[in-house]
PDB file of N, CA and C in Angstrom:
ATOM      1  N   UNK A   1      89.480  74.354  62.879  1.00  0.00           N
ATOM      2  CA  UNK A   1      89.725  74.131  64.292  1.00  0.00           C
ATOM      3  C   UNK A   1      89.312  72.693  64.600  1.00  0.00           C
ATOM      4  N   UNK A   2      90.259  71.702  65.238  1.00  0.00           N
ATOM      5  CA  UNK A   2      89.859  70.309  65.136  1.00  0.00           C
ATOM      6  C   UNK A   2      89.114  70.489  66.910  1.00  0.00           C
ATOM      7  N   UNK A   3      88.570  69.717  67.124  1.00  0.00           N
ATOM      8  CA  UNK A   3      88.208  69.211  68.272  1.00  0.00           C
ATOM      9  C   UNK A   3      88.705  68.183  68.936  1.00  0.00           C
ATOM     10  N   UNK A   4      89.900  68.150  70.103  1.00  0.00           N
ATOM     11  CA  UNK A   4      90.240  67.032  70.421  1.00  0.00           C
ATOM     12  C   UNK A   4      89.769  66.469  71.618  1.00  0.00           C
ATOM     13  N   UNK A   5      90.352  65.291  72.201  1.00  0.00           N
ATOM     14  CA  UNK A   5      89.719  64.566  73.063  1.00  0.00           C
ATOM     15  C   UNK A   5      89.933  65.555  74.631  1.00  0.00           C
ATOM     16  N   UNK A   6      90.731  66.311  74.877  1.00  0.00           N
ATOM     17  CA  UNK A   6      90.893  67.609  75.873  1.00  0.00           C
ATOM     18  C   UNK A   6      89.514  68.667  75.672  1.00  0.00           C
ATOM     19  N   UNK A   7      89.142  69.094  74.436  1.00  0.00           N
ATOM     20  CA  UNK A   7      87.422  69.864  74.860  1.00  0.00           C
ATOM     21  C   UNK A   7      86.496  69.257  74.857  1.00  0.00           C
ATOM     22  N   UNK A   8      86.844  68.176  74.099  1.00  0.00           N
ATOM     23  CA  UNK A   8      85.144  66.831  74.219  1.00  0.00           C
ATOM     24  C   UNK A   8      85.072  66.503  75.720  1.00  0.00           C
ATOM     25  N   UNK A   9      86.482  66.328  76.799  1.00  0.00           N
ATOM     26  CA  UNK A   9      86.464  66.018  77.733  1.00  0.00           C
ATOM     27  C   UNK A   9      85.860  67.381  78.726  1.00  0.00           C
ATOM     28  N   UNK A  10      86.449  68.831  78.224  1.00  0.00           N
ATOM     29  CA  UNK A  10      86.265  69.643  79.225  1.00  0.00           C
ATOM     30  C   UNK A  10      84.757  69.755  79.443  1.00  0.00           C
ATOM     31  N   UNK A  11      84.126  69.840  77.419  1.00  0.00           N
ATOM     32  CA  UNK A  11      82.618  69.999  77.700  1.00  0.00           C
ATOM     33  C   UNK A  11      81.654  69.144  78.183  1.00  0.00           C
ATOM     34  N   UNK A  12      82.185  67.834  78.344  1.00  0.00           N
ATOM     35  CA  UNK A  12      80.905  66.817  78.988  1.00  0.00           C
ATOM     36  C   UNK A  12      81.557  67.356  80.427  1.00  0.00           C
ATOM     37  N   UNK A  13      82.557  67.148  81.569  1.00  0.00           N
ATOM     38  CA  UNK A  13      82.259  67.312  82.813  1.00  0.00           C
ATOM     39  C   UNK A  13      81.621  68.817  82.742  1.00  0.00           C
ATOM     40  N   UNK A  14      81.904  69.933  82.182  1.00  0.00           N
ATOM     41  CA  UNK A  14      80.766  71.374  82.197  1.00  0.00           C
ATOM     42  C   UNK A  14      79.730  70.783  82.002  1.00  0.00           C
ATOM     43  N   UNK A  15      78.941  69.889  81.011  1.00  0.00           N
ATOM     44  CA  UNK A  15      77.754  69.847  80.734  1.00  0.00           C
ATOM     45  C   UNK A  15      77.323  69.290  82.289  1.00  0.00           C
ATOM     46  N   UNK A  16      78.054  67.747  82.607  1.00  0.00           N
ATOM     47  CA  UNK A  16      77.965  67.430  83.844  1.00  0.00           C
ATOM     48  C   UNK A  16      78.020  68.034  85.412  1.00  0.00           C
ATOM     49  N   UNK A  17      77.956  69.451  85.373  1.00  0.00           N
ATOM     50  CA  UNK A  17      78.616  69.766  86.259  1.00  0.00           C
ATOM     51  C   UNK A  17      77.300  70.786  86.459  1.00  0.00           C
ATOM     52  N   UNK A  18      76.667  71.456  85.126  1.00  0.00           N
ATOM     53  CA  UNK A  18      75.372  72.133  84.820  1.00  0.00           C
ATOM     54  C   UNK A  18      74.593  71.493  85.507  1.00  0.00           C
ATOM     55  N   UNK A  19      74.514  70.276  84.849  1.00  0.00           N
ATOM     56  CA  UNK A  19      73.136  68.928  85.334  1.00  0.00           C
ATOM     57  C   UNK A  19      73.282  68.582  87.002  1.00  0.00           C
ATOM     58  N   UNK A  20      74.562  68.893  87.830  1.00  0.00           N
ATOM     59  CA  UNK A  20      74.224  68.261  88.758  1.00  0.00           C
ATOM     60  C   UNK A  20      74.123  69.687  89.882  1.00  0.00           C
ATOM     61  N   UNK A  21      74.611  71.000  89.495  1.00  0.00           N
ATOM     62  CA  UNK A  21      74.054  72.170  89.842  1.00  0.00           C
ATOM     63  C   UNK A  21      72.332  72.372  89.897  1.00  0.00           C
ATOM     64  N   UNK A  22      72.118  71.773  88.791  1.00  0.00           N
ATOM     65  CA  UNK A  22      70.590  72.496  88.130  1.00  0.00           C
ATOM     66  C   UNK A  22      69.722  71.008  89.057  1.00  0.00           C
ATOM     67  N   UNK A  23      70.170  69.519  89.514  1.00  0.00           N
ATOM     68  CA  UNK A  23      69.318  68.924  90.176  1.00  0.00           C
ATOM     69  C   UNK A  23      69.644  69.109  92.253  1.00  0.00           C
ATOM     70  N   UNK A  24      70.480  70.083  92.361  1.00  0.00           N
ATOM     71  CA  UNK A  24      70.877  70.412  93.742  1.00  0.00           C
ATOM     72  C   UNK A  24      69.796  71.511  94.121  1.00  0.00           C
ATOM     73  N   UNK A  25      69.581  72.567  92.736  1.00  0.00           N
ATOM     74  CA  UNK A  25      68.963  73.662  93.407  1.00  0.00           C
ATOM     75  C   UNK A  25      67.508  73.163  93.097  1.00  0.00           C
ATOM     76  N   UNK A  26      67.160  72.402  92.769  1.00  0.00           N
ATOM     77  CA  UNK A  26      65.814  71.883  92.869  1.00  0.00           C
ATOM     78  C   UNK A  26      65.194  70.906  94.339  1.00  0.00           C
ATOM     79  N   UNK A  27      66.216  71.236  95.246  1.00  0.00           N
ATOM     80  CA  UNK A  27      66.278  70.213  96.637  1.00  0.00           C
ATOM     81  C   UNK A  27      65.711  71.532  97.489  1.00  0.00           C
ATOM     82  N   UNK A  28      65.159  71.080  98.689  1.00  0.00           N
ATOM     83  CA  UNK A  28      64.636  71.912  99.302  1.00  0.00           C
ATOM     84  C   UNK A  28      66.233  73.092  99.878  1.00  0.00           C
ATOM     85  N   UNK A  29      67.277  72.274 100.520  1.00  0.00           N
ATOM     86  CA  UNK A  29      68.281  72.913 100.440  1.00  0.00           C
ATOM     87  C   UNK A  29      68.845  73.851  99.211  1.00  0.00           C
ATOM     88  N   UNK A  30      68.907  73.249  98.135  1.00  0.00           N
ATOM     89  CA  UNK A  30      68.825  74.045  97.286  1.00  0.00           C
ATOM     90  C   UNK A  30      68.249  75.268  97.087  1.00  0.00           C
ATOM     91  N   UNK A  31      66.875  75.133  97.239  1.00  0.00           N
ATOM     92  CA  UNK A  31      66.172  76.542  97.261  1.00  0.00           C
ATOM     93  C   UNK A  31      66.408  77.190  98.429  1.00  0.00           C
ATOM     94  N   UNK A  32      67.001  76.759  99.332  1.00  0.00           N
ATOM     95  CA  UNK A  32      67.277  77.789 100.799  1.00  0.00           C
ATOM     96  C   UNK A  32      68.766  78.524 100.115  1.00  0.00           C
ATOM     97  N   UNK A  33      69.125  77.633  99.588  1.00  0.00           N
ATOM     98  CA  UNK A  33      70.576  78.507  99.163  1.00  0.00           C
ATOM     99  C   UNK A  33      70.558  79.601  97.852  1.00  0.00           C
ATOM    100  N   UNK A  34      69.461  79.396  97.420  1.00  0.00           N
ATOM    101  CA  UNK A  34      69.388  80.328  96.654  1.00  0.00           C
ATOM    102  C   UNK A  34      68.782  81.772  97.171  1.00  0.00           C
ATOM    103  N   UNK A  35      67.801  81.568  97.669  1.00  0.00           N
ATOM    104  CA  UNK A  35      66.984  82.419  98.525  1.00  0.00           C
ATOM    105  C   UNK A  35      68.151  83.465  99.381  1.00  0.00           C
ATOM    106  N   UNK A  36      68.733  82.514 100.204  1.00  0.00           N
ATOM    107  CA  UNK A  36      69.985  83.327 100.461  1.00  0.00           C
ATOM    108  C   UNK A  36      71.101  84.184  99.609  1.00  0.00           C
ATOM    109  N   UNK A  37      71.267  83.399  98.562  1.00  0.00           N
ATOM    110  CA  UNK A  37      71.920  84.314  97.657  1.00  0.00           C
ATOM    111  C   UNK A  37      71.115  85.863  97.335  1.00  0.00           C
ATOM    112  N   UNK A  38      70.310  85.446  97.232  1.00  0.00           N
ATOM    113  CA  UNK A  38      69.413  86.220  96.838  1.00  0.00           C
ATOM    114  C   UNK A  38      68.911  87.417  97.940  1.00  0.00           C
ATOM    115  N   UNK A  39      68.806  86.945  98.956  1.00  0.00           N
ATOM    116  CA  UNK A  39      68.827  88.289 100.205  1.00  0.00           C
ATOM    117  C   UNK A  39      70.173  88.954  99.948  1.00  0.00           C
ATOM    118  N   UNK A  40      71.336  87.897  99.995  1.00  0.00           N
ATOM    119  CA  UNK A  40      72.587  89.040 100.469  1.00  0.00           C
ATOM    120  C   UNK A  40      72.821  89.700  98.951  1.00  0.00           C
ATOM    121  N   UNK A  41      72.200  89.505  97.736  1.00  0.00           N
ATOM    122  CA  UNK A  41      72.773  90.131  96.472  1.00  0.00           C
ATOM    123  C   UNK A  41      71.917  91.384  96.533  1.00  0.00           C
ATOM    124  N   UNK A  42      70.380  91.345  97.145  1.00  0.00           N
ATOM    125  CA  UNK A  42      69.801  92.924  97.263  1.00  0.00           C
ATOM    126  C   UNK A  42      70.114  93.167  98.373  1.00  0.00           C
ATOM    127  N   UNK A  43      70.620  92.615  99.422  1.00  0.00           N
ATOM    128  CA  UNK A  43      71.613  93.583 100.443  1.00  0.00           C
ATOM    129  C   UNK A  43      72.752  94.335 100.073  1.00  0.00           C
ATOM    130  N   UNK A  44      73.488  93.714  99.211  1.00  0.00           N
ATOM    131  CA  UNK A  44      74.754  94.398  98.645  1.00  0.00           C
ATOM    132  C   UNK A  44      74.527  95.212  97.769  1.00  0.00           C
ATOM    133  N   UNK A  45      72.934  94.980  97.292  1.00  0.00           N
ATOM    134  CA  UNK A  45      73.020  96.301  96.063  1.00  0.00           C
ATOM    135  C   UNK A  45      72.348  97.810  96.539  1.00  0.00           C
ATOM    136  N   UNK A  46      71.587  97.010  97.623  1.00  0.00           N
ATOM    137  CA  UNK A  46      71.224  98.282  98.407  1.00  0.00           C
ATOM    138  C   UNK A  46      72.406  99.105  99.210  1.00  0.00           C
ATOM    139  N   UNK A  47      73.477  98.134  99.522  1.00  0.00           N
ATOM    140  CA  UNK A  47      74.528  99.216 100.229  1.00  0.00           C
ATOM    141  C   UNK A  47      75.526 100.047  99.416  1.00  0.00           C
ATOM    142  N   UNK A  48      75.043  99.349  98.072  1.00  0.00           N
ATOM    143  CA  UNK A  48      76.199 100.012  97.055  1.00  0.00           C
ATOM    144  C   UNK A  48      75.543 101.397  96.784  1.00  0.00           C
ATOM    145  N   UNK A  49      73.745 101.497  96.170  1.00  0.00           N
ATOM    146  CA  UNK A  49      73.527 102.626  95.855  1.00  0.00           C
ATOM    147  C   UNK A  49      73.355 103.380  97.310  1.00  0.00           C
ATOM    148  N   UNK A  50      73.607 102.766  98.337  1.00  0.00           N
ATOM    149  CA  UNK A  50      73.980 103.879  99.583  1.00  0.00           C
ATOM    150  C   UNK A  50      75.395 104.650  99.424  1.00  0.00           C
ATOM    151  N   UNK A  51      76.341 103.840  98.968  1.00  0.00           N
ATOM    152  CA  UNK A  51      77.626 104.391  98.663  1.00  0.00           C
ATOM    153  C   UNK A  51      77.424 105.348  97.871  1.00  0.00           C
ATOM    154  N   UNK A  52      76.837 105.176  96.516  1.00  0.00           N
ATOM    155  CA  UNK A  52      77.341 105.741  95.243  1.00  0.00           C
ATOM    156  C   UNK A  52      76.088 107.248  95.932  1.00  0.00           C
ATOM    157  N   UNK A  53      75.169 107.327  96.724  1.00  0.00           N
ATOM    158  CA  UNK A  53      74.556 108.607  96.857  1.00  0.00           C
ATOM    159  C   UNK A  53      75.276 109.219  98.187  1.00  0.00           C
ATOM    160  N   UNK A  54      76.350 108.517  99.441  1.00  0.00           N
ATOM    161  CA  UNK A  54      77.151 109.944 100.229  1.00  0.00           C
ATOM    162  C   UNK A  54      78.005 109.807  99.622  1.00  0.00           C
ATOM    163  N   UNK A  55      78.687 109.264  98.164  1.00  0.00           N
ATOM    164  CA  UNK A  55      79.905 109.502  97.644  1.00  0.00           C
ATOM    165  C   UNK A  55      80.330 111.048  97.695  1.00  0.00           C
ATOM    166  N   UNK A  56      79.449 112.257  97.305  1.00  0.00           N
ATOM    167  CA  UNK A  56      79.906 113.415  96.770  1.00  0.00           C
ATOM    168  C   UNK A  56      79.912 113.708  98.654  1.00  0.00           C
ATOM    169  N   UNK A  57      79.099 113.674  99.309  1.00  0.00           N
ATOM    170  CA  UNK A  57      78.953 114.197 100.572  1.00  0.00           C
ATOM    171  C   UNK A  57      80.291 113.760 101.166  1.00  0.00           C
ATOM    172  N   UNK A  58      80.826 112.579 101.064  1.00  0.00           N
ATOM    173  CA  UNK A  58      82.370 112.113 101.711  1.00  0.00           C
ATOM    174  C   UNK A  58      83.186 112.493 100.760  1.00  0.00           C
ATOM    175  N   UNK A  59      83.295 112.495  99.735  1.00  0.00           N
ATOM    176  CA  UNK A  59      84.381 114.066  99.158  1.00  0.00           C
ATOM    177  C   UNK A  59      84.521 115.206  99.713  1.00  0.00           C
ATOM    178  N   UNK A  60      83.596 115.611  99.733  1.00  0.00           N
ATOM    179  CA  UNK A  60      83.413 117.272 100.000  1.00  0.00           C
ATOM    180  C   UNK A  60      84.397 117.115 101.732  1.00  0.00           C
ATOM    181  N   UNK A  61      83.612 116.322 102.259  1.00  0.00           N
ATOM    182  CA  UNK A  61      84.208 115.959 104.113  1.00  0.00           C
ATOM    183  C   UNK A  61      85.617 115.836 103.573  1.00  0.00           C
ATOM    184  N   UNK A  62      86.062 115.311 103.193  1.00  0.00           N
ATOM    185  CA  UNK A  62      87.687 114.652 103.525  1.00  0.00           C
ATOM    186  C   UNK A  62      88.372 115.742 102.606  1.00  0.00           C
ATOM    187  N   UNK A  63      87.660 116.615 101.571  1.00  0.00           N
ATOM    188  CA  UNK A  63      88.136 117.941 101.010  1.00  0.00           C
ATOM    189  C   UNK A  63      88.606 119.130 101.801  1.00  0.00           C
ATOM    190  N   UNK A  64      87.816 119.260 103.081  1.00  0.00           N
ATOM    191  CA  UNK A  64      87.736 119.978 103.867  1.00  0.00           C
ATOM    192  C   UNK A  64      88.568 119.525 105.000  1.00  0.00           C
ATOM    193  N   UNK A  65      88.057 118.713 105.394  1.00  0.00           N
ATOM    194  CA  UNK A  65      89.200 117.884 106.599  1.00  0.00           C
ATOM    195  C   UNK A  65      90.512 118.029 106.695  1.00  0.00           C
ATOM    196  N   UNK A  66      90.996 117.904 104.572  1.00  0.00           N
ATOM    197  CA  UNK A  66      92.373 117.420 104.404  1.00  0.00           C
ATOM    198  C   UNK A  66      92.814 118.827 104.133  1.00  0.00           C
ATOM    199  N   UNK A  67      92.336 119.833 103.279  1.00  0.00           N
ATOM    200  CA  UNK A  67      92.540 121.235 103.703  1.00  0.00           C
ATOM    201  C   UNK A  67      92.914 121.548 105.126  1.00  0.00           C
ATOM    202  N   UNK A  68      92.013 121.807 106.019  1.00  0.00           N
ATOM    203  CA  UNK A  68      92.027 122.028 107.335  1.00  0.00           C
ATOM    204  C   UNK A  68      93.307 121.616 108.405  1.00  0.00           C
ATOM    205  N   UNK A  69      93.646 119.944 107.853  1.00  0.00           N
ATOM    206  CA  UNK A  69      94.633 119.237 108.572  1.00  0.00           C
ATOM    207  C   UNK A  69      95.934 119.805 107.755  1.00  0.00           C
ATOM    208  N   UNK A  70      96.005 120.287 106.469  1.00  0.00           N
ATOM    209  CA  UNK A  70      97.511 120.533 106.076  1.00  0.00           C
ATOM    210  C   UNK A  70      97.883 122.107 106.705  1.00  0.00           C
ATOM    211  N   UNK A  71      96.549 123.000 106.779  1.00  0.00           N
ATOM    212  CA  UNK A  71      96.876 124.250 107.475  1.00  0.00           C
ATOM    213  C   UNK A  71      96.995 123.910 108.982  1.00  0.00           C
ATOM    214  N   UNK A  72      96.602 123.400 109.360  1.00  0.00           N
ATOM    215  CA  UNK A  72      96.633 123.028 110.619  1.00  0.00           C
ATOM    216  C   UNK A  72      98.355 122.274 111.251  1.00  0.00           C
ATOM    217  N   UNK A  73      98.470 121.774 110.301  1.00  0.00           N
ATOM    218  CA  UNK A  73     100.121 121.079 110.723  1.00  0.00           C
ATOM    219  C   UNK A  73     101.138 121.657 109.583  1.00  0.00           C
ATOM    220  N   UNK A  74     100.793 122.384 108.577  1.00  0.00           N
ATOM    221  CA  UNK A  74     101.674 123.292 108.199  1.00  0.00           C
ATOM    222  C   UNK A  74     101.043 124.420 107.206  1.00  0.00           C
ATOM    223  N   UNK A  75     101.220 125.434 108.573  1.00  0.00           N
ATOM    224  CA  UNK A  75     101.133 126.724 108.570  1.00  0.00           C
ATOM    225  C   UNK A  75     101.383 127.885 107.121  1.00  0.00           C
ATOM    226  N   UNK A  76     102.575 126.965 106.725  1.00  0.00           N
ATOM    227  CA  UNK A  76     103.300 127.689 106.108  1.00  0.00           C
ATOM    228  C   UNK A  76     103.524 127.517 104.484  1.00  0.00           C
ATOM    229  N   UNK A  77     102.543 126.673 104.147  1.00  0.00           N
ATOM    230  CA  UNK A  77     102.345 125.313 102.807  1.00  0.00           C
ATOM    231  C   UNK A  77     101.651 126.158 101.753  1.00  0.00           C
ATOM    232  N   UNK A  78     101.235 126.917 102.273  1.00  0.00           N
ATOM    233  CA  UNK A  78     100.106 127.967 100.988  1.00  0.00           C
ATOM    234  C   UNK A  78     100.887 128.728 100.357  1.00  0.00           C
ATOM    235  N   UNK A  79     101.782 129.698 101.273  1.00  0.00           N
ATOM    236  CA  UNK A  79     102.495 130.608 101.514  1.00  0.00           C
ATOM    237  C   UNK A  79     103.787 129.961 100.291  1.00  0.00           C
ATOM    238  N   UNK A  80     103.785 128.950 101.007  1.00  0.00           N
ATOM    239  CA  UNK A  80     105.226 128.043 100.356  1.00  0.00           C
ATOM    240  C   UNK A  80     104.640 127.698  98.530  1.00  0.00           C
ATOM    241  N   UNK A  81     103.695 127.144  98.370  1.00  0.00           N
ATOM    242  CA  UNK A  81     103.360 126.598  97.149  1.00  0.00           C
ATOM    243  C   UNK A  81     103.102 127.911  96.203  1.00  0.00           C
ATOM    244  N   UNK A  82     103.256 129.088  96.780  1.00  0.00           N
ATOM    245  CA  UNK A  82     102.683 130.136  95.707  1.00  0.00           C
ATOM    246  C   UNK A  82     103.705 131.065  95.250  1.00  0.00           C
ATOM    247  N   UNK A  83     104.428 130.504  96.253  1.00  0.00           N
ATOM    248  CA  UNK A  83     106.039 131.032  95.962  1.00  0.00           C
ATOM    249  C   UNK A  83     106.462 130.153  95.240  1.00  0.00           C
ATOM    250  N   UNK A  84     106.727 128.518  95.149  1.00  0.00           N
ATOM    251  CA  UNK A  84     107.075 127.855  94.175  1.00  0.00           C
ATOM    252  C   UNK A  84     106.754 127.745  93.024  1.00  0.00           C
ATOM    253  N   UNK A  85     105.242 128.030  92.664  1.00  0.00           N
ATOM    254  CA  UNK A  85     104.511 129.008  91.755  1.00  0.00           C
ATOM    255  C   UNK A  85     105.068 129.649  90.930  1.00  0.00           C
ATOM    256  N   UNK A  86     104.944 130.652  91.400  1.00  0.00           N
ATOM    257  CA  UNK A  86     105.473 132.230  90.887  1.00  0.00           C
ATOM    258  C   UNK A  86     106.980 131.933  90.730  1.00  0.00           C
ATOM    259  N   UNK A  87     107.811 131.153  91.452  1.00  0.00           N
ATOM    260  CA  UNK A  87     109.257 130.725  90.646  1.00  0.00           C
ATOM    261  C   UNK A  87     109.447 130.210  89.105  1.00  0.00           C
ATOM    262  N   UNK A  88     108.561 129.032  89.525  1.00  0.00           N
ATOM    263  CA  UNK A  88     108.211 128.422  88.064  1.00  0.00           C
ATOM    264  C   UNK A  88     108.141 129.765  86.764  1.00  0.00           C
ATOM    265  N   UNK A  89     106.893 129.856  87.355  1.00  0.00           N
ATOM    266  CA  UNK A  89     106.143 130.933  86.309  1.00  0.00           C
ATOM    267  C   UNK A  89     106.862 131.683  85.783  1.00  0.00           C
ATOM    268  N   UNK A  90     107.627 132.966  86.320  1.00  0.00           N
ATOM    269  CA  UNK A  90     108.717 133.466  86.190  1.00  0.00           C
ATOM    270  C   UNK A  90     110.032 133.076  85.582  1.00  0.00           C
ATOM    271  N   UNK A  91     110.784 131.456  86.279  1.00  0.00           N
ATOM    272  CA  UNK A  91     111.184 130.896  85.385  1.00  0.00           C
ATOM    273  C   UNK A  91     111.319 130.496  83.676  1.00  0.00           C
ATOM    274  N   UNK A  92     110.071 130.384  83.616  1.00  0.00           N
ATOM    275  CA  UNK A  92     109.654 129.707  82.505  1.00  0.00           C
ATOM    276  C   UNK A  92     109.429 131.040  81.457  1.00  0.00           C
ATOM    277  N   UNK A  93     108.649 132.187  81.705  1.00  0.00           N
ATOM    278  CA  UNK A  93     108.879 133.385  81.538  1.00  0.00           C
ATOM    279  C   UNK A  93     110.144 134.089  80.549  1.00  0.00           C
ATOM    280  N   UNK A  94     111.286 134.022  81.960  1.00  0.00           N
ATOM    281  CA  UNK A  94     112.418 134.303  81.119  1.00  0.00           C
ATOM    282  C   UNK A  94     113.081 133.407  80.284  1.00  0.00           C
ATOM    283  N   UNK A  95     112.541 132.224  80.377  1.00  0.00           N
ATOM    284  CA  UNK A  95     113.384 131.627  79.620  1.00  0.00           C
ATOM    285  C   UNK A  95     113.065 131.329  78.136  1.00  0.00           C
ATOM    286  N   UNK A  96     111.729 131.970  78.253  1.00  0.00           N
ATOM    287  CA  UNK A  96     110.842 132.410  76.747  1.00  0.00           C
ATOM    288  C   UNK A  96     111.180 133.405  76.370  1.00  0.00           C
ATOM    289  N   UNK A  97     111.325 134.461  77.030  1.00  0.00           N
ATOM    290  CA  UNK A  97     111.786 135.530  76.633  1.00  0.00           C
ATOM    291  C   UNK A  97     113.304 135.553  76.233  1.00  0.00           C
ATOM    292  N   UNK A  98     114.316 134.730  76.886  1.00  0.00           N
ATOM    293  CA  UNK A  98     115.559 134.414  75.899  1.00  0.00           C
ATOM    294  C   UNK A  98     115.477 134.003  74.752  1.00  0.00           C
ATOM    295  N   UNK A  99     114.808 133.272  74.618  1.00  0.00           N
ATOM    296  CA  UNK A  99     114.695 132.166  73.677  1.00  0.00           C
ATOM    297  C   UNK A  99     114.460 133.204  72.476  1.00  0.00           C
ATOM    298  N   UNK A 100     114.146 134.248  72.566  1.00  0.00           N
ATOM    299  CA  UNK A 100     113.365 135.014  71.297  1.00  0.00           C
ATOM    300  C   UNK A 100     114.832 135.543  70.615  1.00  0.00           C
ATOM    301  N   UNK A 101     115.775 135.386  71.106  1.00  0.00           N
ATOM    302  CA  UNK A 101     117.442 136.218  70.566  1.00  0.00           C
ATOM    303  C   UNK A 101     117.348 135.738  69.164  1.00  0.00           C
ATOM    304  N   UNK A 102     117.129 136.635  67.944  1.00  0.00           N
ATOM    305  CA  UNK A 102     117.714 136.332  66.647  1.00  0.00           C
ATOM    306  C   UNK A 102     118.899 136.408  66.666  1.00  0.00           C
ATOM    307  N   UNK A 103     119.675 135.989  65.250  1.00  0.00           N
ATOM    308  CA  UNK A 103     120.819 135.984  64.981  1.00  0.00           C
ATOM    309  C   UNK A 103     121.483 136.245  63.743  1.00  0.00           C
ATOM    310  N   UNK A 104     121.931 137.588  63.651  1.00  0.00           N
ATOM    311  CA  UNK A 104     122.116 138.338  62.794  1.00  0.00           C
ATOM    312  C   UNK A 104     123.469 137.921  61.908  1.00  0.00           C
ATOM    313  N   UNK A 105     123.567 137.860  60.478  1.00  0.00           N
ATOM    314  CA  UNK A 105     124.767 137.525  59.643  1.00  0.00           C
ATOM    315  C   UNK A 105     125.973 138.325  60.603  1.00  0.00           C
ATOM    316  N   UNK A 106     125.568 139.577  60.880  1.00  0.00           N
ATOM    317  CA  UNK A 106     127.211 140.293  61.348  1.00  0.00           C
ATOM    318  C   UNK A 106     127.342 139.086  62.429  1.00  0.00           C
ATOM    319  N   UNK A 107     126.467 139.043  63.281  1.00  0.00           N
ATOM    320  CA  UNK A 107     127.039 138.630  65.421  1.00  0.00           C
ATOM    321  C   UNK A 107     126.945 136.823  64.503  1.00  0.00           C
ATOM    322  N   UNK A 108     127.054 136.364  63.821  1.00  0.00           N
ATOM    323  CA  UNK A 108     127.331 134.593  63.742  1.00  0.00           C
ATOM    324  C   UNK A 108     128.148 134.660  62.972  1.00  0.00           C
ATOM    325  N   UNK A 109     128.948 133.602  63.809  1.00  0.00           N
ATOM    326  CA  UNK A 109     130.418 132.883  63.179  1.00  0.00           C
ATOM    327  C   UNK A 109     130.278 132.212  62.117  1.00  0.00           C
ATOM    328  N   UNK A 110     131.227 132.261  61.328  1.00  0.00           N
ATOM    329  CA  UNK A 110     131.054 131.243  60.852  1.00  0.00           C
ATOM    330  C   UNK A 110     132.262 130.120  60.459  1.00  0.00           C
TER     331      UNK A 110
END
């Protein structure tokens, strides 16, 4: 792998770019901006493990809700899906049960 004058170039402005990061946060501004980073990154991690513990509790809600709202605006959807069901099922049924027809030397042509 040669090294040409395109990564010698990319890695001195990175190196340069380290060095003038690393003498900013040593400024009194500097350390205010970090400090800040630093509040809002355990703010955000505190709101995340708030998420990740009513996660199951806002499932369960919108489980129920969304149940509730499909009987609620159609009546007739339970009724309907268990009949489409049992079509299938049945379907599929006989069509296993065809499927089993041997075929005897007399009944094939030949």
């Amino acid at each position: 792998m040669s090294i040409n004058a395109k990564h010698l170039a990319t890695f001195i402005l990175g190196a340069a770019a380290g060095v003038a990061a690393h003498k900013y946060l040593q400024t009194e501004e500097g350390e205010k901006l970090l400090e800040d980073l630093k509040t809002k990154a355990s703010d955000l991690k505190a709101e995340a493990e708030g998420a990740v513990d009513k996660a199951p509790e806002y499932f369960q809600e919108l489980k129920t809700k969304g149940s509730e709202a499909i009987k609620s605006n159609f009546p007739d959807a339970e009724k309907f899906l268990k009949d489409l069901i049992d079509k299938f099922t049945t379907a599929k049924t006989t069509a296993e049960n065809e499927g089993d027809v041997t075929v005897t030397p007399s009944t094939a042509q030949l």
